[in-house]
N, C-alpha and C. Protein backbone atom coordinates (compact mmCIF):
# COMPACT_ATOMS: atom_id res chain seq x y z
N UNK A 1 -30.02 -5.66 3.27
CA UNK A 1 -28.90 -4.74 3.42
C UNK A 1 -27.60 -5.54 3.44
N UNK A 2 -26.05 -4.96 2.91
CA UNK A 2 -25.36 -5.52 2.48
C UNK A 2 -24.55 -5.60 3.68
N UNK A 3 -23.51 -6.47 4.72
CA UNK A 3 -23.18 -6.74 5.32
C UNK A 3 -21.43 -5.95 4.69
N UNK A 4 -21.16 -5.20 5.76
CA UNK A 4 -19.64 -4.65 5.17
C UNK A 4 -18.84 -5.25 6.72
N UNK A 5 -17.32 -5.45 6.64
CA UNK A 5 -16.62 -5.55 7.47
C UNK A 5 -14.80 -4.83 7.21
N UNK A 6 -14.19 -3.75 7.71
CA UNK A 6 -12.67 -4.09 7.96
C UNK A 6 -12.32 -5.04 8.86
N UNK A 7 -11.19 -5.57 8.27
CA UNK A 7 -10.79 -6.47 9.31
C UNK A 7 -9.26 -6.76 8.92
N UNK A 8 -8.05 -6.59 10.23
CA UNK A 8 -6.64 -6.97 9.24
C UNK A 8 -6.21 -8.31 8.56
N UNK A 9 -5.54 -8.47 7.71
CA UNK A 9 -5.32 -9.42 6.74
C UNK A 9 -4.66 -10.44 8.07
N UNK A 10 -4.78 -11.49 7.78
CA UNK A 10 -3.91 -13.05 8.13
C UNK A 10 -3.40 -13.55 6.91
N UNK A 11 -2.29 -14.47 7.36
CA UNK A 11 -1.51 -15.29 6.20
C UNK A 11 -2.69 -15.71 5.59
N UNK A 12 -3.57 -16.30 5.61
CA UNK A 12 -4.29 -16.59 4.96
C UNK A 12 -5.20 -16.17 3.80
N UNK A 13 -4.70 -14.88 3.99
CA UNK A 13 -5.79 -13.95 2.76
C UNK A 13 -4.00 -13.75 1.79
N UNK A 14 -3.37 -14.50 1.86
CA UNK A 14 -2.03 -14.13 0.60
C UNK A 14 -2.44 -14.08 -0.61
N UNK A 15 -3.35 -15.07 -0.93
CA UNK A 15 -3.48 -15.44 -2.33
C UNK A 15 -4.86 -14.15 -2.58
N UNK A 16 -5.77 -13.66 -1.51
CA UNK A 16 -6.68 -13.04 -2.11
C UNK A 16 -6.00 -11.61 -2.12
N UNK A 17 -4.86 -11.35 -1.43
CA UNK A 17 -4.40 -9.86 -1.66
C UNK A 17 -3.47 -10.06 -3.43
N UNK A 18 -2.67 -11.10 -3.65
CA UNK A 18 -2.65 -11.25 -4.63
C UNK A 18 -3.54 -10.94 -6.01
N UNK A 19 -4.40 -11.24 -5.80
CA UNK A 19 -5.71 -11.11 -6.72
C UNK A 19 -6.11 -9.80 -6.92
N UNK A 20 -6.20 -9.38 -5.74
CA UNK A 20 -6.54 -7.50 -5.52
C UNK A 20 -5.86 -6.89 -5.91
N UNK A 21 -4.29 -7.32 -5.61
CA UNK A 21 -3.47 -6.30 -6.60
C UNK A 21 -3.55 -6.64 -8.26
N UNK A 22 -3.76 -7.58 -8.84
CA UNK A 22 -3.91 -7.71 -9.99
C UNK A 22 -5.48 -7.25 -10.99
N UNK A 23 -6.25 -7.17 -9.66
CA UNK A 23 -7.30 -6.30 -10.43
C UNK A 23 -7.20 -4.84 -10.05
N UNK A 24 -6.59 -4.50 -9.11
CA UNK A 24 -5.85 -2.73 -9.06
C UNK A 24 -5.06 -2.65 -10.49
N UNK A 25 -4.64 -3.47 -11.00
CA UNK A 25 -3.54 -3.19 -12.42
C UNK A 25 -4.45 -3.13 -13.08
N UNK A 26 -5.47 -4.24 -13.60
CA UNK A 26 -6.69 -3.87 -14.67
C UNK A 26 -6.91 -2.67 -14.33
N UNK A 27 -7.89 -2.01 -13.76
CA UNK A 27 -8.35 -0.88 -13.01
C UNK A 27 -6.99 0.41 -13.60
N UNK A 28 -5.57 0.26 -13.07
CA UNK A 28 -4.86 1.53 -13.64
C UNK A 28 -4.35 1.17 -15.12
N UNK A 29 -5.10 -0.20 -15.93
CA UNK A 29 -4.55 -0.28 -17.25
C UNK A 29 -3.34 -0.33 -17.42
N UNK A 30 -3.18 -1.61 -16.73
CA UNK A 30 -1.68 -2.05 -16.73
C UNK A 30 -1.89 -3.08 -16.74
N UNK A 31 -0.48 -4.25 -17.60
CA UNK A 31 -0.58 -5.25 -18.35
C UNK A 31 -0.82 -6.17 -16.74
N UNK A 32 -1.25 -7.48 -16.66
CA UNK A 32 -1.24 -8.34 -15.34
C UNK A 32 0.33 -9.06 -15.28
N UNK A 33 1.09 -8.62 -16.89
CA UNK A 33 2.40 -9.23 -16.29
C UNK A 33 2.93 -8.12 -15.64
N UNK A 34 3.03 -6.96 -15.05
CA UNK A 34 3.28 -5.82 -14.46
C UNK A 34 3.67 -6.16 -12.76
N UNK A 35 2.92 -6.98 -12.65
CA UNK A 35 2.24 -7.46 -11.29
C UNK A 35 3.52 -8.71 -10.98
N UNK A 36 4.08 -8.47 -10.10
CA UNK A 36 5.28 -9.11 -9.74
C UNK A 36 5.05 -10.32 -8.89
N UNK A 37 4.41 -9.66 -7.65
CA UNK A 37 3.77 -10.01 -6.45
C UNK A 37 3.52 -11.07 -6.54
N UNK A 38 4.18 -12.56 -5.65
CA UNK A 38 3.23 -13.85 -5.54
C UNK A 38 2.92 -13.97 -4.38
N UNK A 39 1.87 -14.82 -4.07
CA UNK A 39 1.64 -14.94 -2.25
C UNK A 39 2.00 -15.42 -1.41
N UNK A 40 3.63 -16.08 -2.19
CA UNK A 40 4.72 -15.98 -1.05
C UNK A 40 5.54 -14.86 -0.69
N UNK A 41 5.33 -13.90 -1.61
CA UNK A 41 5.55 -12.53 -1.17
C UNK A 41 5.10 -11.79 -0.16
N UNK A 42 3.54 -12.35 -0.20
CA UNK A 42 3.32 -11.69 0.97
C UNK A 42 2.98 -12.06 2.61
N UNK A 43 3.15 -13.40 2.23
CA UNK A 43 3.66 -14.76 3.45
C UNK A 43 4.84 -13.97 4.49
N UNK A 44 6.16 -13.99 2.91
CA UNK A 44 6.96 -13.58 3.72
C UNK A 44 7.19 -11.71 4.44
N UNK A 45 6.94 -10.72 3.49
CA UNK A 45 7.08 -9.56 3.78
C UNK A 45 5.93 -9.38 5.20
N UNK A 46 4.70 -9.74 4.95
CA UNK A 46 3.61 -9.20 5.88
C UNK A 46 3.56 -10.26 7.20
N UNK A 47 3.72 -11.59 7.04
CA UNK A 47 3.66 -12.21 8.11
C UNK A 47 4.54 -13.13 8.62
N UNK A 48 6.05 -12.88 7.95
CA UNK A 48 7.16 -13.58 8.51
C UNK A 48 8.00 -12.71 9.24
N UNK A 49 9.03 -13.35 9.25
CA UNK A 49 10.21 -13.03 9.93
C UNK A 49 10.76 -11.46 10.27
N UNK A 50 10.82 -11.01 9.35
CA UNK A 50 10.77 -9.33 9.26
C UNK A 50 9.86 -8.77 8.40
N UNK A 51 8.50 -8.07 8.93
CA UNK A 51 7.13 -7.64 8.34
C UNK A 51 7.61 -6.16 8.16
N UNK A 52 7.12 -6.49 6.89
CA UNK A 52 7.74 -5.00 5.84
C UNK A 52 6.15 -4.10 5.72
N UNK A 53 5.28 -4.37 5.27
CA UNK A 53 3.93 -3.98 5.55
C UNK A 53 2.99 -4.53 6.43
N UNK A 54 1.43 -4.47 6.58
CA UNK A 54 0.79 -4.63 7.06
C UNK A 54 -0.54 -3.95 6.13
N UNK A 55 -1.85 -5.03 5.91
CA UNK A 55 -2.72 -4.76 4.97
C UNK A 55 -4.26 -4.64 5.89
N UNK A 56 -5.24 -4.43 5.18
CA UNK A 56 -6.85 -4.27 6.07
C UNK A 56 -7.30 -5.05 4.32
N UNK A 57 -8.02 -5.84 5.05
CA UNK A 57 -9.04 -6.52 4.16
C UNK A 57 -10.71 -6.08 4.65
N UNK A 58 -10.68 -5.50 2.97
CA UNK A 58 -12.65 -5.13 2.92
C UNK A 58 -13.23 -6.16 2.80
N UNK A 59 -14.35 -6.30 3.78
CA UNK A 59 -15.70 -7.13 3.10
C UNK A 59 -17.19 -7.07 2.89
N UNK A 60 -17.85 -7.59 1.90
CA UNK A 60 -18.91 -7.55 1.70
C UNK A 60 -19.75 -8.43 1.35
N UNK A 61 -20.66 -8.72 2.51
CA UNK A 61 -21.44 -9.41 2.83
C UNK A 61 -20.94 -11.51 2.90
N UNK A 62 -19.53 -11.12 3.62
CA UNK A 62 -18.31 -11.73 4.16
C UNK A 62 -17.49 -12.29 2.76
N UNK A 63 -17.31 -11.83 1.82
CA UNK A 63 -16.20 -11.71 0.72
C UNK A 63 -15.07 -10.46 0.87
N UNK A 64 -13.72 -11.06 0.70
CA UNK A 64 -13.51 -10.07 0.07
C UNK A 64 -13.12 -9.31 -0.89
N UNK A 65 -13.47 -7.91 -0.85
CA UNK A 65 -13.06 -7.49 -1.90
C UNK A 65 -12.87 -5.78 -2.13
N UNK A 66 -12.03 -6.16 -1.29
CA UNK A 66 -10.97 -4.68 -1.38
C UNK A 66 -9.81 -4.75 -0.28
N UNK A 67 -8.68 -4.11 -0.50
CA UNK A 67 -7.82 -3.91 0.14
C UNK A 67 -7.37 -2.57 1.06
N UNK A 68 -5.97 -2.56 1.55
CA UNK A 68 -5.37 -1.27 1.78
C UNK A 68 -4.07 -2.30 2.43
N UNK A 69 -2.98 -1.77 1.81
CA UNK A 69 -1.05 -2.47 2.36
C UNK A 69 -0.68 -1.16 2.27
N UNK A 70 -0.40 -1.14 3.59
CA UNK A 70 0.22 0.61 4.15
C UNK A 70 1.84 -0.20 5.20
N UNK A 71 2.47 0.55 4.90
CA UNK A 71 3.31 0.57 6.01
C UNK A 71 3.67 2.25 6.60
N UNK A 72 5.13 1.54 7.58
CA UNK A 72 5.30 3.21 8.63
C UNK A 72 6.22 3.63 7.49
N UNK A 73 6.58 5.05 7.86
CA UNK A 73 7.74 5.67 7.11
C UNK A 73 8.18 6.41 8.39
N UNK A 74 9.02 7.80 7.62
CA UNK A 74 9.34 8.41 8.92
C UNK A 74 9.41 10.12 8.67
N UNK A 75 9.01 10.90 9.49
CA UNK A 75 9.09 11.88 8.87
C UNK A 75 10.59 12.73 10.13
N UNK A 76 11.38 13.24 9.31
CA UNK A 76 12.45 13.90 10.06
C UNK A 76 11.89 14.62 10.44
N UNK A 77 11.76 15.63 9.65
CA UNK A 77 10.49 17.12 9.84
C UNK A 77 9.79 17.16 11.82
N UNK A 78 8.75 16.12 11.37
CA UNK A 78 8.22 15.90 12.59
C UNK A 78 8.82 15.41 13.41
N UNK A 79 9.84 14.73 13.32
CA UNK A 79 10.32 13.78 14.31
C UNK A 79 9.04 12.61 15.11
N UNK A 80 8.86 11.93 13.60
CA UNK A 80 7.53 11.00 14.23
C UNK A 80 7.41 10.12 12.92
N UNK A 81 6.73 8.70 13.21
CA UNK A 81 6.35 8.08 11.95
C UNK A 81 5.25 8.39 11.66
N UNK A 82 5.36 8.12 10.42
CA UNK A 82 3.82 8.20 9.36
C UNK A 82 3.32 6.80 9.21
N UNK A 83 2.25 7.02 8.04
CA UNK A 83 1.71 5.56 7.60
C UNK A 83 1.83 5.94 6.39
N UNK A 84 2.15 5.10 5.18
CA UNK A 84 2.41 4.98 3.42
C UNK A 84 1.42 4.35 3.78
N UNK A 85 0.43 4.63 2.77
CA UNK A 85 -0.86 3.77 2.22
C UNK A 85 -0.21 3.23 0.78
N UNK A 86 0.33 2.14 0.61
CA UNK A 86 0.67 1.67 -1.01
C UNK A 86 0.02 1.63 -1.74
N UNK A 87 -1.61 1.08 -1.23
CA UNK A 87 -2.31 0.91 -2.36
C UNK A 87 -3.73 0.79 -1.46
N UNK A 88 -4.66 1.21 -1.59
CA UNK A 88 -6.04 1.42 -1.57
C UNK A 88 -6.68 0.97 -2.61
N UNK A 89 -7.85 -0.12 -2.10
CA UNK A 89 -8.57 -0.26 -3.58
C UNK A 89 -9.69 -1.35 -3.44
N UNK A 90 -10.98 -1.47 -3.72
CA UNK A 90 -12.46 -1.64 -3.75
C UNK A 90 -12.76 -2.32 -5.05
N UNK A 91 -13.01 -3.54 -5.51
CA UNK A 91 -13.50 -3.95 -6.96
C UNK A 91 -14.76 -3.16 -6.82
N UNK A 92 -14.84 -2.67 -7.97
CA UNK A 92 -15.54 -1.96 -9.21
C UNK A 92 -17.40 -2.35 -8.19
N UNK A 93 -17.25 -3.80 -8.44
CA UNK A 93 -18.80 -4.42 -8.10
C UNK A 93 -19.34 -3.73 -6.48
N UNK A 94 -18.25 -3.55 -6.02
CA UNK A 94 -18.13 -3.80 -4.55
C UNK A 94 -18.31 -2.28 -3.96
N UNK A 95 -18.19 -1.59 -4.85
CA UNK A 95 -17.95 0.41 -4.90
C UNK A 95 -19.51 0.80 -4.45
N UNK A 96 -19.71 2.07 -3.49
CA UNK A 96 -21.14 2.82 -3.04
C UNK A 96 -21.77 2.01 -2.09
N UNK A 97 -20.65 1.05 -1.17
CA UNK A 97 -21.14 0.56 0.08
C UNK A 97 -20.78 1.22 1.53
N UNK A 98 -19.32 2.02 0.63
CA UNK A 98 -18.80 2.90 1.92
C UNK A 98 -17.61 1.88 2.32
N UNK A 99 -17.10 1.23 1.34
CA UNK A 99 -15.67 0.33 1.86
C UNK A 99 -14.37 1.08 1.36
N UNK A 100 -14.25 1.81 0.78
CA UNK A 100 -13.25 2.86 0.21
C UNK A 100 -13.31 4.11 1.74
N UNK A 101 -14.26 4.21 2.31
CA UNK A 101 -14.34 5.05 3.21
C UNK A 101 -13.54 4.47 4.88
N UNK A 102 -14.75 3.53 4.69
CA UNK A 102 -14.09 2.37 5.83
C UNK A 102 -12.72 2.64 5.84
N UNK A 103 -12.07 1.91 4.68
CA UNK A 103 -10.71 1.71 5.00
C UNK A 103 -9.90 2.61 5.26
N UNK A 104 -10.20 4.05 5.12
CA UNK A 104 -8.90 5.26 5.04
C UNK A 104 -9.58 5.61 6.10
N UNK A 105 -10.52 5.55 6.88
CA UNK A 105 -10.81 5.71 8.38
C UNK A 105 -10.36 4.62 9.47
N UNK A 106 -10.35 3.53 8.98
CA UNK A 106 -9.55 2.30 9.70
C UNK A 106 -8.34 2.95 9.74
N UNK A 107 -7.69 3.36 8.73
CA UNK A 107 -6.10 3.69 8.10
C UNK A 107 -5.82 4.97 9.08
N UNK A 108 -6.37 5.66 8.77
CA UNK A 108 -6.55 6.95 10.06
C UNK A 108 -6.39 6.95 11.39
N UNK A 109 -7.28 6.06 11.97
CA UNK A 109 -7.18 5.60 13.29
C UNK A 109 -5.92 4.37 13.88
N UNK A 110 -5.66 4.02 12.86
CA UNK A 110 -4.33 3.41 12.62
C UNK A 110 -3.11 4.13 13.38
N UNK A 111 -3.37 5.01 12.47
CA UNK A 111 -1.91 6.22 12.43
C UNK A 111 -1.95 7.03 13.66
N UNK A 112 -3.59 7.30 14.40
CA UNK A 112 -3.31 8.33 14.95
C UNK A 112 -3.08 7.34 16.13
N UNK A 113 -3.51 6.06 16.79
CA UNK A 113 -3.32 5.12 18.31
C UNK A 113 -1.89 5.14 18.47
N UNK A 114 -0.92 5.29 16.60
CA UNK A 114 0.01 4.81 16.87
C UNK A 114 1.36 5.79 16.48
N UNK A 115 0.73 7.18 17.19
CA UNK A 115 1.05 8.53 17.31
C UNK A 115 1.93 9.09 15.80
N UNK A 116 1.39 8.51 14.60
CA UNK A 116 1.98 9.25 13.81
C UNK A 116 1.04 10.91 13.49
N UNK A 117 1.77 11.36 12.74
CA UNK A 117 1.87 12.38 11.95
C UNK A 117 1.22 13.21 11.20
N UNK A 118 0.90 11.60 10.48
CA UNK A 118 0.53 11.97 8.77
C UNK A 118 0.26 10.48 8.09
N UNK A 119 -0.55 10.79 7.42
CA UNK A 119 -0.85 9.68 6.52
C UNK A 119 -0.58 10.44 4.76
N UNK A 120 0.47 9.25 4.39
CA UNK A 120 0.59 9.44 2.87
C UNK A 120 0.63 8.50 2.52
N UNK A 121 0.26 8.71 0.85
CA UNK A 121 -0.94 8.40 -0.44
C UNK A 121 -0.07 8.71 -1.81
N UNK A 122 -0.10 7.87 -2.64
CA UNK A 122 -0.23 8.71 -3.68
C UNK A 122 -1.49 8.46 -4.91
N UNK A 123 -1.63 8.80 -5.48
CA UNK A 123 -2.93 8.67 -6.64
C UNK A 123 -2.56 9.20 -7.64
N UNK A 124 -3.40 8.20 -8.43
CA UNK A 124 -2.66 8.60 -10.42
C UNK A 124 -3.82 9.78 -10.72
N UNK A 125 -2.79 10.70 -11.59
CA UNK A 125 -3.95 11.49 -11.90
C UNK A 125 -5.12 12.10 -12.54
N UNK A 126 -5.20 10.63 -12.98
CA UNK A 126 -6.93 10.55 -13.89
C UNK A 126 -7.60 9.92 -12.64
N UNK A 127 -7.31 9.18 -11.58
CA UNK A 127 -8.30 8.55 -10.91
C UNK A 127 -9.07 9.39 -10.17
N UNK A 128 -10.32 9.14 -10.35
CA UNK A 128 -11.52 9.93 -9.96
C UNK A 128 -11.89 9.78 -8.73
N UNK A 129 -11.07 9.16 -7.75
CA UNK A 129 -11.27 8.92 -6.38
C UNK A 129 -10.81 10.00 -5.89
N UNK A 130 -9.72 10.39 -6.40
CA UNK A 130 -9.40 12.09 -5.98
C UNK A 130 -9.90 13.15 -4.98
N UNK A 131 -11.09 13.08 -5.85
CA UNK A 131 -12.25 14.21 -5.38
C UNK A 131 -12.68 13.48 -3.81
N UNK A 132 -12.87 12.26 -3.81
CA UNK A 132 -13.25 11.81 -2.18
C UNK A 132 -12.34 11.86 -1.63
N UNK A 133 -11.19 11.33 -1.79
CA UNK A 133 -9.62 12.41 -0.43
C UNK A 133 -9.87 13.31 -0.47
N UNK A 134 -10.19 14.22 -0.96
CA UNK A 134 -10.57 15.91 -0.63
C UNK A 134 -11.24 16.10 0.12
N UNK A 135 -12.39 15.15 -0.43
CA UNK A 135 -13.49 15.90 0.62
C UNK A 135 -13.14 15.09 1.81
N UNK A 136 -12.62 14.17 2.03
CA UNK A 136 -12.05 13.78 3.49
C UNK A 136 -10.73 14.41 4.01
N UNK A 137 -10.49 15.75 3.44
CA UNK A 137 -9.21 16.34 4.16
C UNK A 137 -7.95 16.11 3.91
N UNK A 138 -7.88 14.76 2.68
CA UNK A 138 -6.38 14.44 2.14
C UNK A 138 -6.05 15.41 1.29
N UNK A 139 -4.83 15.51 1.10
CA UNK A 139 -4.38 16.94 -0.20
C UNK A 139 -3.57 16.54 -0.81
N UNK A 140 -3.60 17.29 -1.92
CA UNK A 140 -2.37 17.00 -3.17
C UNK A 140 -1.42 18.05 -2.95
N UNK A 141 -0.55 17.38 -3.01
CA UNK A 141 0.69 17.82 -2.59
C UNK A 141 1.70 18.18 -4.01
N UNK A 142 1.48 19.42 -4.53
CA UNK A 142 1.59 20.13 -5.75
C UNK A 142 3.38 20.53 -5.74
N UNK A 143 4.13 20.74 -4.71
CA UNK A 143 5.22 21.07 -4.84
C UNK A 143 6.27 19.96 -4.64
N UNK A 144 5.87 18.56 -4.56
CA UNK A 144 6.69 17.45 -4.34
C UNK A 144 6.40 16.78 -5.66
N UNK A 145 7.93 16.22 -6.20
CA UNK A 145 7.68 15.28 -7.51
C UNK A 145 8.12 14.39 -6.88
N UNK A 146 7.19 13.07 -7.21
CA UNK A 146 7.35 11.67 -7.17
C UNK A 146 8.75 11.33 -8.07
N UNK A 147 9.84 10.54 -7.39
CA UNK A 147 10.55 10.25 -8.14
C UNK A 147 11.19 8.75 -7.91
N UNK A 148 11.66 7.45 -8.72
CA UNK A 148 12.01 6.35 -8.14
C UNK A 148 12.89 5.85 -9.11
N UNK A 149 13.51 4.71 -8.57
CA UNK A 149 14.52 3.91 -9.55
C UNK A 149 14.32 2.77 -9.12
N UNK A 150 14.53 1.96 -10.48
CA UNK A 150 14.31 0.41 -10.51
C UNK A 150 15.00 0.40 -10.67
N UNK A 151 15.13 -1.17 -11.08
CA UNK A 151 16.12 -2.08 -11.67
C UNK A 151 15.59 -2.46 -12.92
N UNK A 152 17.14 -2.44 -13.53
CA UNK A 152 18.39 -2.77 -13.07
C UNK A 152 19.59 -1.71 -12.72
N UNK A 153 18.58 -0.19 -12.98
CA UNK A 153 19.53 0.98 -12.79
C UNK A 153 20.01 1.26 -11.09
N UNK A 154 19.23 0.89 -10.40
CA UNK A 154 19.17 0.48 -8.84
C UNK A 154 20.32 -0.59 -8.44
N UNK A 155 20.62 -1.95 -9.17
CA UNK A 155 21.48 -2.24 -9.06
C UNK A 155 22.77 -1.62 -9.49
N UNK A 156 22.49 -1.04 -10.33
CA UNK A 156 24.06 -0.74 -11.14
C UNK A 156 24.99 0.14 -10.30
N UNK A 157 24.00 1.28 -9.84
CA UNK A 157 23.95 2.72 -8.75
C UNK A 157 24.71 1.69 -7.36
N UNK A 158 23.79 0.81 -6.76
CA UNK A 158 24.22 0.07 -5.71
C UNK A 158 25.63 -0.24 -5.92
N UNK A 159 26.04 -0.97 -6.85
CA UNK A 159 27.48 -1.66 -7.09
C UNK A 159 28.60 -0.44 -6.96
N UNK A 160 28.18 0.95 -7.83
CA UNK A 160 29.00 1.81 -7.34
C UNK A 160 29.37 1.97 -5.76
N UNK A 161 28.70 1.57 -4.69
CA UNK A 161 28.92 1.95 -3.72
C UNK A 161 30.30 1.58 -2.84
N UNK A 162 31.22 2.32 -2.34
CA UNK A 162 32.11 2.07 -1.75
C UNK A 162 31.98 0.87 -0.62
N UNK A 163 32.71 -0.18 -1.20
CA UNK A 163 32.63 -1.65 -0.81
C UNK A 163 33.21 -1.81 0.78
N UNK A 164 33.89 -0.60 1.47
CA UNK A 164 34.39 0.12 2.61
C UNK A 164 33.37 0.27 3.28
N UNK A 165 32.43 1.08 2.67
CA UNK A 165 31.19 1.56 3.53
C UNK A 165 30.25 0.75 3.90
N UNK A 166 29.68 -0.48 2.59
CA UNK A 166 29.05 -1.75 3.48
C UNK A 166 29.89 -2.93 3.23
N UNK A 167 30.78 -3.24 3.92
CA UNK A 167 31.35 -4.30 4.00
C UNK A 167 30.21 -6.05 4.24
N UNK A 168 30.38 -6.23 3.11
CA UNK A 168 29.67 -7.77 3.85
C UNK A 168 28.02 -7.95 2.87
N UNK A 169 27.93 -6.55 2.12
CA UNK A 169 27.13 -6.06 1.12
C UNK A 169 25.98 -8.16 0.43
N UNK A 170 24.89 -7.89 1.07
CA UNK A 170 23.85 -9.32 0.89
C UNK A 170 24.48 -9.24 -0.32
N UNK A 171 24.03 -10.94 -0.98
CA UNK A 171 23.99 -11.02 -2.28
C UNK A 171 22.23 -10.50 -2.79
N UNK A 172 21.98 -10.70 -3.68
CA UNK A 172 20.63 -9.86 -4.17
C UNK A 172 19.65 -11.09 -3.93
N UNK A 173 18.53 -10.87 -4.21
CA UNK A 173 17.51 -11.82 -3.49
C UNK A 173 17.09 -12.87 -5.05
């Protein structure tokens, strides 16, 4: 029988969350130059100075190989934080052990010790994982459109901003 474990990430798993996100891009058929992310990225965001997320590393039969990088958000509404799940995800080999389950029940119990709300997700919509948030009580949320801006239109928008209002405005990273 196959040995499964959650357990949260340490600096030390940088380079293997690296990896995970680049086989999450194979997986949504996206090029690996897509993939920005180095594992000083996540040195610094997850375990430096100011921690922007926080990840759960899957394992099996003490490898790993699957993820979940969720951070808080906030909901006005409720007047309470949530948890963003960014990315959820199990290599292919590693799938029908119950580590896709694990983790959004780790993720769950997460949210609720640490009195949020709500847990949100999003999912592309050919992925066939779908149907298992359902049957675990997650929902699609049919009247909200996903909407975002990059860069360099993000910068451009930024520069408009009245130089009054943030005085002292970082230089860009």
């Amino acid at each position: 029988m196959s040995k499964t474990l959650i357990r949260h990430a340490t600096v030390e798993d940088a380079d293997t969350i690296v990896a995970l996100v680049q086989a999450l891009a194979i997986y949504e058929n996206e090029p690996l130059s897509s993939v920005k992310l180095t594992a000083e990225d996540i040195r610094r965001d997850g375990f430096g100075a100011s921690i922007r997320f926080e990840a759960l590393i899957a394992e099996l039969d003490n490898e790993a190989v699957g993820f979940a990088l969720y951070f808080h958000n906030y909901s006005t509404w409720e007047g309470r934080a949530g948890l963003f799940v960014e990315d959820l995800f199990v290599l292919e080999r590693a799938r029908g052990h119950g580590l896709g389950r694990q983790l959004i029940t780790a993720l769950a119990a997460i949210a609720d010790a640490r009195g949020c709300r709500r847990l949100d997700l999003n999912v592309l919509d050919w992925n066939p994982t779908r149907e298992f948030y359902h049957r675990l009580g997650i929902h699609h949320k049919t009247e909200w459109l996903p909407y975002r801006m990059t860069q360099p239109a993000l910068a451009r928008l930024g520069d408009a901003a009245d130089p009054a209002w943030f005085p002292g405005r970082p230089t860009r990273l």
